[in-house]
PDB file of N, CA and C in Angstrom:
ATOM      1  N   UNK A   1      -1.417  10.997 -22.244  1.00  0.00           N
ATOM      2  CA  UNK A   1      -0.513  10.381 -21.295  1.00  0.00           C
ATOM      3  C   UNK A   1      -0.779   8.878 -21.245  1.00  0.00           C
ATOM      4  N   UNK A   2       0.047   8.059 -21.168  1.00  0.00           N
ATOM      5  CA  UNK A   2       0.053   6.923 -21.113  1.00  0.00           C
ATOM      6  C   UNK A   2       0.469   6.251 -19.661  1.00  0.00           C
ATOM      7  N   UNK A   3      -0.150   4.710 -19.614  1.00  0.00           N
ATOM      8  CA  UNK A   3      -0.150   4.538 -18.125  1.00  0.00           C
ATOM      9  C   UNK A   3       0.946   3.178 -18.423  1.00  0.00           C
ATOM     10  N   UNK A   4       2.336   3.583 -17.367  1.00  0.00           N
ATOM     11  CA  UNK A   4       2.861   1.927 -17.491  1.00  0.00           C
ATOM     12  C   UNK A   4       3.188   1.708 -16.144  1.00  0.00           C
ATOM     13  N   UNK A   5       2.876   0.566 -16.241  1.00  0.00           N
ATOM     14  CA  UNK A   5       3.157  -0.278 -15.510  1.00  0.00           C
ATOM     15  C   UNK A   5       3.788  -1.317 -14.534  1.00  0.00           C
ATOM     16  N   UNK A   6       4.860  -0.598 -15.861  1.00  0.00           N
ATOM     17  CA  UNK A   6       5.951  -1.939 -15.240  1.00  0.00           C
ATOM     18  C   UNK A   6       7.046  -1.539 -14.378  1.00  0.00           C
ATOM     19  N   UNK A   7       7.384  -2.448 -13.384  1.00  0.00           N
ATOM     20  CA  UNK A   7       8.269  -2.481 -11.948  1.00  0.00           C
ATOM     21  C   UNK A   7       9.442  -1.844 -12.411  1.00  0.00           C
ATOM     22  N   UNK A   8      10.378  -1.303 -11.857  1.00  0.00           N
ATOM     23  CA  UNK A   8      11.375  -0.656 -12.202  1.00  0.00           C
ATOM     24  C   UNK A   8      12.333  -1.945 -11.550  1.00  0.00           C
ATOM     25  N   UNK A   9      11.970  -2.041 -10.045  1.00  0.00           N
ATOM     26  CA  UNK A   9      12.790  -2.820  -9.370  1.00  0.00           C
ATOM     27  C   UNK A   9      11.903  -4.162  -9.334  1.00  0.00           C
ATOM     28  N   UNK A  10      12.704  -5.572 -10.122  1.00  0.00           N
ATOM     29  CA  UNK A  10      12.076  -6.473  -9.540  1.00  0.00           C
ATOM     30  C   UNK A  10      11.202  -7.212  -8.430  1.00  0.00           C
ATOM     31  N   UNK A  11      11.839  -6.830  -7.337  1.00  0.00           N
ATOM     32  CA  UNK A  11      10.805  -7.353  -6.544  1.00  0.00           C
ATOM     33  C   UNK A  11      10.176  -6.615  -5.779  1.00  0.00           C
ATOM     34  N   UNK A  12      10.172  -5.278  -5.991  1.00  0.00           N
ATOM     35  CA  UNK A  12       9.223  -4.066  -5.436  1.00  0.00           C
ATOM     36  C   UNK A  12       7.775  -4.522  -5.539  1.00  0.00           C
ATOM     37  N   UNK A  13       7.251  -5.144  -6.716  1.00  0.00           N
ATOM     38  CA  UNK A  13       6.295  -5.239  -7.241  1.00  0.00           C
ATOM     39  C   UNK A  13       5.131  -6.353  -5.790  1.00  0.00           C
ATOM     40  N   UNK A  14       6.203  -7.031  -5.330  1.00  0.00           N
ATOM     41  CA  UNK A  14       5.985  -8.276  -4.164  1.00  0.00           C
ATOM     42  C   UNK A  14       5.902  -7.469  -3.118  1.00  0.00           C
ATOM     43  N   UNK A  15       6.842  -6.526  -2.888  1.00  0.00           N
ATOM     44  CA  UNK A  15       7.339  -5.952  -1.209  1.00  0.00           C
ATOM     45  C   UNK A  15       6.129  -4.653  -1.330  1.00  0.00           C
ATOM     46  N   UNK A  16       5.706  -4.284  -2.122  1.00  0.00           N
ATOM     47  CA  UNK A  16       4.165  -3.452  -2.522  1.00  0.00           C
ATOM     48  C   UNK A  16       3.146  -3.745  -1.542  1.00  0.00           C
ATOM     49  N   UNK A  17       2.838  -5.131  -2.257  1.00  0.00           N
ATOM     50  CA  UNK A  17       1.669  -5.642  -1.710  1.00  0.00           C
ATOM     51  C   UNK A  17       2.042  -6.344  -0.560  1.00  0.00           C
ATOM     52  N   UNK A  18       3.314  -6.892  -0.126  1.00  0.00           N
ATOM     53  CA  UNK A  18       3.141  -7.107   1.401  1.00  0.00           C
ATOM     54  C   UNK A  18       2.359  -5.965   1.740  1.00  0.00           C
ATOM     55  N   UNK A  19       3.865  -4.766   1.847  1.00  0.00           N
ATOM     56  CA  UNK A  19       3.157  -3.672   2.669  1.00  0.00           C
ATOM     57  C   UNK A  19       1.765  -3.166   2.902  1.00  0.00           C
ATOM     58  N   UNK A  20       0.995  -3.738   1.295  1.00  0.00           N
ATOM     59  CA  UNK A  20      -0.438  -2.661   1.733  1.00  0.00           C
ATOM     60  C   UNK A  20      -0.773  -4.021   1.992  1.00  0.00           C
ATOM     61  N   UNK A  21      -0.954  -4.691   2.435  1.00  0.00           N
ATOM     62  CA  UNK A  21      -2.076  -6.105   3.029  1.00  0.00           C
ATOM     63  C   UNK A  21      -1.599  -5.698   4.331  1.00  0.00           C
ATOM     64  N   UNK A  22      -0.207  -5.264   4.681  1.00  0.00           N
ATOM     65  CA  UNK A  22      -0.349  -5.178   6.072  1.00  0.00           C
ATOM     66  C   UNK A  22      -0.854  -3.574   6.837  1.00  0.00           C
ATOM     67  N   UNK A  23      -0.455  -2.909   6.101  1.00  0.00           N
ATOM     68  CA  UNK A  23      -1.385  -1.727   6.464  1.00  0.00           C
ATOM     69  C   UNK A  23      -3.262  -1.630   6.104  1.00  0.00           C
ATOM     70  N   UNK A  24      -2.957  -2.391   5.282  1.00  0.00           N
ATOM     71  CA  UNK A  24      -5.228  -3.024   4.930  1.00  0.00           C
ATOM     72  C   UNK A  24      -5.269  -3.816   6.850  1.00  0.00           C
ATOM     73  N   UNK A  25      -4.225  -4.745   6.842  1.00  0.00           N
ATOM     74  CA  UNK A  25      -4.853  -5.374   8.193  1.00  0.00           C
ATOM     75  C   UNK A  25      -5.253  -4.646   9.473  1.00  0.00           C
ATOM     76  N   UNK A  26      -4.132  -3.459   9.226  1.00  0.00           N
ATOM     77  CA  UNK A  26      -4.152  -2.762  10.576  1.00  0.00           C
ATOM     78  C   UNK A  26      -4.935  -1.741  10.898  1.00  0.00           C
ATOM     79  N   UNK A  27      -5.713  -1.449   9.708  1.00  0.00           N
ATOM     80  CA  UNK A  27      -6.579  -0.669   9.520  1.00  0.00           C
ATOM     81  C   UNK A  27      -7.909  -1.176   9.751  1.00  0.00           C
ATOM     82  N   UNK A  28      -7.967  -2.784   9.542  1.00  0.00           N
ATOM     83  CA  UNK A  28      -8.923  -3.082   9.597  1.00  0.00           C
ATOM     84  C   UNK A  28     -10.081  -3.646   8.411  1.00  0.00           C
ATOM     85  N   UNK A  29      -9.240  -3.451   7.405  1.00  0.00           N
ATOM     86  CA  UNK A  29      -9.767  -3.790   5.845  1.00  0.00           C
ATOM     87  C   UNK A  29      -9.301  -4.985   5.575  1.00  0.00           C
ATOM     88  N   UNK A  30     -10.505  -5.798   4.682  1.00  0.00           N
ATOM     89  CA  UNK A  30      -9.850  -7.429   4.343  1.00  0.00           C
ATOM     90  C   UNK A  30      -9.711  -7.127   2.863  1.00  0.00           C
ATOM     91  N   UNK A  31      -8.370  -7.254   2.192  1.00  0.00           N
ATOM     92  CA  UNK A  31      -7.844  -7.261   0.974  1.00  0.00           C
ATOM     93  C   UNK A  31      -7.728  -8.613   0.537  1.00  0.00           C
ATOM     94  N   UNK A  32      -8.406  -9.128  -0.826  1.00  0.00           N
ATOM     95  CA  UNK A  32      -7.532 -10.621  -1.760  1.00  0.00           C
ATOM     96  C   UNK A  32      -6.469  -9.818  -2.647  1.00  0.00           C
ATOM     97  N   UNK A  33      -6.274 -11.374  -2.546  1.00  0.00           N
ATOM     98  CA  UNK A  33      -5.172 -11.225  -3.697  1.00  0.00           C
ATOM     99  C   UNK A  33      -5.648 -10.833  -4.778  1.00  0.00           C
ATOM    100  N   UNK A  34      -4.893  -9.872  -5.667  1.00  0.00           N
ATOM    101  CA  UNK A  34      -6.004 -10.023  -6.943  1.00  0.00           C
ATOM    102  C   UNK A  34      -6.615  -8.633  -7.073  1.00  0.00           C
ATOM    103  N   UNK A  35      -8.219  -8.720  -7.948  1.00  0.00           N
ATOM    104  CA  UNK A  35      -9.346  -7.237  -7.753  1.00  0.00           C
ATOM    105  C   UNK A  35      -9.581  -6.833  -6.474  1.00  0.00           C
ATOM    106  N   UNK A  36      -9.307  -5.434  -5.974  1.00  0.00           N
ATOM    107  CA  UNK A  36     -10.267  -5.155  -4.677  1.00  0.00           C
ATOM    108  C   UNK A  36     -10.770  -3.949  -5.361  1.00  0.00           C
ATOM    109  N   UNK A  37     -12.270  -3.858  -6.623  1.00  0.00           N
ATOM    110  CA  UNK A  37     -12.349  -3.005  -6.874  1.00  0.00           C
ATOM    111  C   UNK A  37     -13.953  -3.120  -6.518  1.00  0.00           C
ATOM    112  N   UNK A  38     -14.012  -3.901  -5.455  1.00  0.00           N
ATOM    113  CA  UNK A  38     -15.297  -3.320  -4.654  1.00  0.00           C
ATOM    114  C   UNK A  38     -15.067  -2.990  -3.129  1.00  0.00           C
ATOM    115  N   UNK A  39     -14.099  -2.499  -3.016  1.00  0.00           N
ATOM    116  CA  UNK A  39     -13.791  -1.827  -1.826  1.00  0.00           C
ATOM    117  C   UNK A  39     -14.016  -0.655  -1.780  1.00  0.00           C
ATOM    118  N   UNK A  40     -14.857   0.097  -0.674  1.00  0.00           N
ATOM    119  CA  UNK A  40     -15.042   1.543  -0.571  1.00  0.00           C
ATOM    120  C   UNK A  40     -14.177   2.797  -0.941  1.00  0.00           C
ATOM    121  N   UNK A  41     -14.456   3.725  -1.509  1.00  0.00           N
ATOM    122  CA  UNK A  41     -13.713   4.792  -1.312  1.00  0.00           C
ATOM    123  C   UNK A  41     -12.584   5.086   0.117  1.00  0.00           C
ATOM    124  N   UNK A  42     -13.556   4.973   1.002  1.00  0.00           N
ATOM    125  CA  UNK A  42     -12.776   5.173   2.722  1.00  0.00           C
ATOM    126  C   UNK A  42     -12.042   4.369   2.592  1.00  0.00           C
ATOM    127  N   UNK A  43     -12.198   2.853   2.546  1.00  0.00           N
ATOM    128  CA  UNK A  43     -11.537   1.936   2.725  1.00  0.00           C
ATOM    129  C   UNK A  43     -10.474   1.596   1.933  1.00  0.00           C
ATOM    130  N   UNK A  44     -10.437   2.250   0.691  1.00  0.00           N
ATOM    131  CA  UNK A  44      -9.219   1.981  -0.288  1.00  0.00           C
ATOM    132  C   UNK A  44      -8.749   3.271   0.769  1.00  0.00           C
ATOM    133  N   UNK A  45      -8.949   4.652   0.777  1.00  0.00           N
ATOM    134  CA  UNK A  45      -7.883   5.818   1.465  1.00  0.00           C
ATOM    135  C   UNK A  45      -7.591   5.602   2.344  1.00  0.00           C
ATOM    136  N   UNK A  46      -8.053   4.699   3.685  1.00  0.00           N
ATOM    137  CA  UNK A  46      -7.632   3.968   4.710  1.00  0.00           C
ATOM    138  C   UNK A  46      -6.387   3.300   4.738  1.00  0.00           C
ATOM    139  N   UNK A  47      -6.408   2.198   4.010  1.00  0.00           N
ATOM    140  CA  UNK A  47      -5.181   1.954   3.462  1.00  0.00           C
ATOM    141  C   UNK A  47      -4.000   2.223   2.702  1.00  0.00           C
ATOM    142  N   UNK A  48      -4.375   3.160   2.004  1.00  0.00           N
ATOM    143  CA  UNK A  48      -3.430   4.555   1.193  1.00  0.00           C
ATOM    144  C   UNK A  48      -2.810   5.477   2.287  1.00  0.00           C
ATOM    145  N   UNK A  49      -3.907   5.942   3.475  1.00  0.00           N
ATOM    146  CA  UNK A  49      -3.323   6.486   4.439  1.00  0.00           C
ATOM    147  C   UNK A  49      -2.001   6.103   5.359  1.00  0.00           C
ATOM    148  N   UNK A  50      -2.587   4.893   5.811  1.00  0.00           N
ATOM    149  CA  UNK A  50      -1.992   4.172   6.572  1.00  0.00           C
ATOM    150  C   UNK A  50      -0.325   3.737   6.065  1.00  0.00           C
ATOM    151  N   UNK A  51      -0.284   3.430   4.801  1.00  0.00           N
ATOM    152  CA  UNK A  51       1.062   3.484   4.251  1.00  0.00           C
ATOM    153  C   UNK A  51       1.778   4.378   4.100  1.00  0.00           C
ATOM    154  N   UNK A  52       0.798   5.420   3.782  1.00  0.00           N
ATOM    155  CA  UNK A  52       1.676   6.751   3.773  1.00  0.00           C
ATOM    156  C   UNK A  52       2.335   7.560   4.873  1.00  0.00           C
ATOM    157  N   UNK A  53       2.133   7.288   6.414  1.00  0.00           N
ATOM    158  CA  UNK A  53       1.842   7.447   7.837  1.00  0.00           C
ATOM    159  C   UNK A  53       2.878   6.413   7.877  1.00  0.00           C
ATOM    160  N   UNK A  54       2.720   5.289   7.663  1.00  0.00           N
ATOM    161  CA  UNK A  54       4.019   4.644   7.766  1.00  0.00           C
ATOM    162  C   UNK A  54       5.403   4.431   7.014  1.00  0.00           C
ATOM    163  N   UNK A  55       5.067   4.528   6.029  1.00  0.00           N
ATOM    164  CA  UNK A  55       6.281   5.511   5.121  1.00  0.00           C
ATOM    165  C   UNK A  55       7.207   6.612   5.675  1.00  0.00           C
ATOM    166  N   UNK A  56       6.490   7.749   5.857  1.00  0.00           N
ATOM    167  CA  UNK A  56       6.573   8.553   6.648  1.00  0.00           C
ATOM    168  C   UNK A  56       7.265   8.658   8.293  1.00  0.00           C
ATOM    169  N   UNK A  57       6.956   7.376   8.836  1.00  0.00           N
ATOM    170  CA  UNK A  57       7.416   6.864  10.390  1.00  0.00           C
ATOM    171  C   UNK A  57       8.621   6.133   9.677  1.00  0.00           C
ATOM    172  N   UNK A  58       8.667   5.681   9.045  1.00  0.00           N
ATOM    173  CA  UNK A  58       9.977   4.959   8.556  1.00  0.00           C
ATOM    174  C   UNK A  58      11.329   5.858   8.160  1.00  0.00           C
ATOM    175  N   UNK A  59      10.848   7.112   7.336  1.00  0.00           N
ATOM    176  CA  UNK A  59      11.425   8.352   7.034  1.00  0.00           C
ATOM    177  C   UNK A  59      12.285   8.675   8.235  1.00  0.00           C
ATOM    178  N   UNK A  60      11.042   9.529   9.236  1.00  0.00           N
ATOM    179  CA  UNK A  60      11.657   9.704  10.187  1.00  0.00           C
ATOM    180  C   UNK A  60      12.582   9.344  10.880  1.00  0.00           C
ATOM    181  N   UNK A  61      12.212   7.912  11.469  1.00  0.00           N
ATOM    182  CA  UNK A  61      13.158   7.224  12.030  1.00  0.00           C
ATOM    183  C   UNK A  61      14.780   7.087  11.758  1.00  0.00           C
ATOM    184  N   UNK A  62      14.698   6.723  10.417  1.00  0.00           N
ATOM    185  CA  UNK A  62      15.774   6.621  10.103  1.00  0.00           C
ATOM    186  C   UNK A  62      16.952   7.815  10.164  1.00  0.00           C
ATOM    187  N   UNK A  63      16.192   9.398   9.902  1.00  0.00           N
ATOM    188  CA  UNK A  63      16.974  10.419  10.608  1.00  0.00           C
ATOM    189  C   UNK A  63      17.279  10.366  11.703  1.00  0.00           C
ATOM    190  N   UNK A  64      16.816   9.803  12.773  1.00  0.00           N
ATOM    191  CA  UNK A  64      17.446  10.200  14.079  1.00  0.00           C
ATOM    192  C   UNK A  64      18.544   9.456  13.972  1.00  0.00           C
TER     193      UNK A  64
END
């Protein structure tokens, strides 16, 4: 299997990483720009969580 990479939608690639810097903030995690590949296990799923929880609240919402 091969791994790619590339954006489907142009500027998804930007509106990405807003989102997880702002779910890293609210969580409580400090993300750079760039490597965060010395960030904890917890702390990377923290922020994986947190998007997904808000993803999810966004989902919702929009049904009602």
């Amino acid at each position: 299997m091969s791994s790619n990479k590339k954006t489907m939608v142009p500027n998804a690639r930007e509106a990405m990483n807003k989102f997880k810097m702002e779910a890293a903030n609210e969580v409580g995690v400090n993300l750079k720009q760039g490597y965060n590949g010395d960030l904890t296990s917890k702390q990377a799923g923290s922020v994986g969580g947190q998007m997904v929880k808000k993803m999810i609240e966004s989902y919702e919402n929009g049904m009602k």
